[in-house]
C-alpha atoms as a PDB file:
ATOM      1  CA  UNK A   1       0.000   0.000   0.000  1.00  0.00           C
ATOM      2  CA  UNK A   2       1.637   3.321  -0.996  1.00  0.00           C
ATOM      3  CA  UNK A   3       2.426   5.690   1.968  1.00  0.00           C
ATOM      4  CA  UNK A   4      -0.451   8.628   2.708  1.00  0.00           C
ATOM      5  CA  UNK A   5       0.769  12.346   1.228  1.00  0.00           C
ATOM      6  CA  UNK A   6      -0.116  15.794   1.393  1.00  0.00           C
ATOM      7  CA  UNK A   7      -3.432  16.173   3.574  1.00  0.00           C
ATOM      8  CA  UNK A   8      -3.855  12.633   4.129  1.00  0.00           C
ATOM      9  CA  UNK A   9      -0.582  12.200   5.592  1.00  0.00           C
ATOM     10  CA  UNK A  10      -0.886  11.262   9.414  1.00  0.00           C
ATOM     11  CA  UNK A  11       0.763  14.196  11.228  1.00  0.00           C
ATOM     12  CA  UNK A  12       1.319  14.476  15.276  1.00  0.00           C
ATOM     13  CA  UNK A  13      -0.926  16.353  17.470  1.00  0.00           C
ATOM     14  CA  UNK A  14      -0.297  19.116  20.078  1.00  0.00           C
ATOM     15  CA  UNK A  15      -1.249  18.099  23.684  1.00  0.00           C
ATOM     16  CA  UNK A  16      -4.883  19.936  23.471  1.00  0.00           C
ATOM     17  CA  UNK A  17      -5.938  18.969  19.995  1.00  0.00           C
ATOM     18  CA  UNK A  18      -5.251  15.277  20.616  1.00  0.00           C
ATOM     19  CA  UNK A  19      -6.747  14.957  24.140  1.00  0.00           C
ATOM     20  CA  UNK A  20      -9.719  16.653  22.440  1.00  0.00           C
ATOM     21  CA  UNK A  21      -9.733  14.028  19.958  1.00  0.00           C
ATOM     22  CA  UNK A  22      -8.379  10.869  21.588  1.00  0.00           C
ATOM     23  CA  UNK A  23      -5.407  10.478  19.096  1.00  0.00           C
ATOM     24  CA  UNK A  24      -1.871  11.608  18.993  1.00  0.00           C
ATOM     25  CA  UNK A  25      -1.619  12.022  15.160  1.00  0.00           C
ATOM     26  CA  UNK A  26      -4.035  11.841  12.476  1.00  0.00           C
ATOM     27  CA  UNK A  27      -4.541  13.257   8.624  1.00  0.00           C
ATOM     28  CA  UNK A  28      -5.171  17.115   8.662  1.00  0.00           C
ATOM     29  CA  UNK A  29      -8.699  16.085   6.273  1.00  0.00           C
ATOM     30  CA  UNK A  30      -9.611  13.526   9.687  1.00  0.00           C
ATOM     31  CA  UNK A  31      -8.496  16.809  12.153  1.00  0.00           C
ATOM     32  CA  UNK A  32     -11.158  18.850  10.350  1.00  0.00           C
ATOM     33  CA  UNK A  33     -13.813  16.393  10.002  1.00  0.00           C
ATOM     34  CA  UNK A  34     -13.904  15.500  13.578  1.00  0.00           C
ATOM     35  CA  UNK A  35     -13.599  19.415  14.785  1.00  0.00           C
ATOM     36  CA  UNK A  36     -16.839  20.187  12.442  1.00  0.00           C
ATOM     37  CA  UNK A  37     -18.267  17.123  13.621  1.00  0.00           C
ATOM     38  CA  UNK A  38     -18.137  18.656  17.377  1.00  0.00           C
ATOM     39  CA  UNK A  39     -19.470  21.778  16.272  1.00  0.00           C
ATOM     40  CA  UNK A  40     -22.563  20.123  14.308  1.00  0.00           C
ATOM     41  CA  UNK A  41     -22.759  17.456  17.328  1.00  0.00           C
ATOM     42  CA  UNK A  42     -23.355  20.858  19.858  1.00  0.00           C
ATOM     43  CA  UNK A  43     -24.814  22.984  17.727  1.00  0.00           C
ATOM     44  CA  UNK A  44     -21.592  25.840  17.692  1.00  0.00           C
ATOM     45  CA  UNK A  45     -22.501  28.042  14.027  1.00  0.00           C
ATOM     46  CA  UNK A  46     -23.773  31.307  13.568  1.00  0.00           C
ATOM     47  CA  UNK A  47     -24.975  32.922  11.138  1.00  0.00           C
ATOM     48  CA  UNK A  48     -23.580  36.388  12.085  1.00  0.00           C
ATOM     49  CA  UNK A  49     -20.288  37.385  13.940  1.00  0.00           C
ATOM     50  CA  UNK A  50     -20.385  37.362  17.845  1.00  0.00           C
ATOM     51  CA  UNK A  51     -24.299  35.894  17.636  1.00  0.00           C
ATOM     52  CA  UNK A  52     -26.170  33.079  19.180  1.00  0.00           C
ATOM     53  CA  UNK A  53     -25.773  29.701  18.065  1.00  0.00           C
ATOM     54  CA  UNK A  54     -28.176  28.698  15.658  1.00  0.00           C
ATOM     55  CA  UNK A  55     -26.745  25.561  14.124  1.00  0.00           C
ATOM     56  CA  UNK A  56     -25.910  26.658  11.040  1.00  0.00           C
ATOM     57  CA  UNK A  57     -23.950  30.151   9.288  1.00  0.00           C
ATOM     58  CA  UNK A  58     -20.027  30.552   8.869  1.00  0.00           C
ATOM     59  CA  UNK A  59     -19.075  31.365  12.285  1.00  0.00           C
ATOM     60  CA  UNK A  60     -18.692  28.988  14.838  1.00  0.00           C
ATOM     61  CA  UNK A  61     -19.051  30.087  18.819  1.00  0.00           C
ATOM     62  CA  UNK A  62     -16.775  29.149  21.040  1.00  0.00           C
ATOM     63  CA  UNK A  63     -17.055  26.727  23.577  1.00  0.00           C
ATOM     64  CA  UNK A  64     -14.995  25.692  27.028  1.00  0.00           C
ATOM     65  CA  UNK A  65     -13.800  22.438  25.009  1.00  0.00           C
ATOM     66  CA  UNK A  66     -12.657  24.367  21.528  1.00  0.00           C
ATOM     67  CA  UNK A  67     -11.183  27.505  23.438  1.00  0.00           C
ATOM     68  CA  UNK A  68      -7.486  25.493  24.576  1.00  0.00           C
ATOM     69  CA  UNK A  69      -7.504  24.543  20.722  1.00  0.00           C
ATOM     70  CA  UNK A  70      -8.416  27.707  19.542  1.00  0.00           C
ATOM     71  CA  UNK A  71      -6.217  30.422  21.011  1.00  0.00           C
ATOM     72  CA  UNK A  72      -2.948  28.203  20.204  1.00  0.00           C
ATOM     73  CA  UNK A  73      -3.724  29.801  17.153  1.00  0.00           C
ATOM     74  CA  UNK A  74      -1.400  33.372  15.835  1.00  0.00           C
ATOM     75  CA  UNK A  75      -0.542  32.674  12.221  1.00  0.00           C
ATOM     76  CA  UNK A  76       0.169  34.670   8.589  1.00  0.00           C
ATOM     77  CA  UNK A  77      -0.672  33.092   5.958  1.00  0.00           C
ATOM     78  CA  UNK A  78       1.261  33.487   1.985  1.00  0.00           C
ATOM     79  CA  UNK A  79      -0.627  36.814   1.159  1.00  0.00           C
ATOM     80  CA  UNK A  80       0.306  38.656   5.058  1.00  0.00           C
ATOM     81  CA  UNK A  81      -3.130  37.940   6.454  1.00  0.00           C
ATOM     82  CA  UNK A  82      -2.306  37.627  10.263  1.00  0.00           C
ATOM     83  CA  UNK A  83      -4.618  35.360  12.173  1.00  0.00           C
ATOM     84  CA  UNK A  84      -4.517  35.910  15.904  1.00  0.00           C
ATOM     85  CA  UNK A  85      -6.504  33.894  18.323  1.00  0.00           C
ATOM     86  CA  UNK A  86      -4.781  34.387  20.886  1.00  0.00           C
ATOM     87  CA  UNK A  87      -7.170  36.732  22.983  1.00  0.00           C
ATOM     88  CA  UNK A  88     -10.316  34.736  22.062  1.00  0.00           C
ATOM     89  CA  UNK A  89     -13.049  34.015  24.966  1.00  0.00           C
ATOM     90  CA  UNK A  90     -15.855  31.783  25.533  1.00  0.00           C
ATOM     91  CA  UNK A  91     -18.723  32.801  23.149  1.00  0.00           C
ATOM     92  CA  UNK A  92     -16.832  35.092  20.687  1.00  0.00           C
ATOM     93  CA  UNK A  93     -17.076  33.682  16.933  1.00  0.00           C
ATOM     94  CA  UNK A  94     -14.857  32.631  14.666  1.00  0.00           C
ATOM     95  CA  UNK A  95     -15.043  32.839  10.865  1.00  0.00           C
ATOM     96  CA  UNK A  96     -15.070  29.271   9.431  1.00  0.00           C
ATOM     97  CA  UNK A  97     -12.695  30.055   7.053  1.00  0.00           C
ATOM     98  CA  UNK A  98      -9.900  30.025   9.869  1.00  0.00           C
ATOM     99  CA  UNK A  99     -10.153  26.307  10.490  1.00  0.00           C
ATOM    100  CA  UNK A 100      -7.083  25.894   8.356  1.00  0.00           C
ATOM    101  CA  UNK A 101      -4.897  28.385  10.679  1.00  0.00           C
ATOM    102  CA  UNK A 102      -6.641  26.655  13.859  1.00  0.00           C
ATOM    103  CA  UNK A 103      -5.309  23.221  12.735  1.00  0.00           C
ATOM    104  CA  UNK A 104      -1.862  24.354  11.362  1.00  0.00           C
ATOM    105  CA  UNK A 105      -1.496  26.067  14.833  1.00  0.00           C
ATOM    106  CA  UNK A 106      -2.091  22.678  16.577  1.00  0.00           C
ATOM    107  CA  UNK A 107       0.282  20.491  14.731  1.00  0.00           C
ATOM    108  CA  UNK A 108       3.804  20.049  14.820  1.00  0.00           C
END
């Protein structure tokens, strides 16, 4: 069997992100999948920044369990767009589109 690449290539877990998800290294695709299957499973979206959970919108609130994962998270991506997470608090909202950053922050 030939040896997983790119995004399917197992890679090891910081200490929050794989107590979160029971596993000390997994593919980046399986990381995302089972972070958006926690925020489906508790019903963490938003359909406008800061607002109540509605179960469905491109921001997701945060909760106890995602803030340790979340604020690991102070990044800059190719085109200078800084990410900082850093600061973030129970209930603020995230733009979905910053999964990427969150996951890259909790890998090494």
């Amino acid at each position: 069997m030939a040896e997983a690449k790119g995004l399917s290539k197992p890679v090891k877990l910081k200490s929050e992100l794989a107590a979160f998800l029971g596993s000390k290294e997994l593919p980046r695709t399986e990381i995302t999948k089972k972070l958006w299957d926690y925020i489906k499973a508790n019903k963490l979206q938003t359909k406008s920044e800061n607002g109540k959970p509605e179960n469905a919108g491109k921001f997701i609130v945060v909760d106890a369990k995602l803030l340790p994962i979340f604020k690991k998270t102070k990044s800059k991506s190719k085109s200078g767009k800084v990410t900082d997470l850093t600061k973030l608090k129970v209930g603020q909202t995230i733009n979905m589109m910053q999964m990427a950053a969150i996951v890259g922050a909790n890998i090494e």
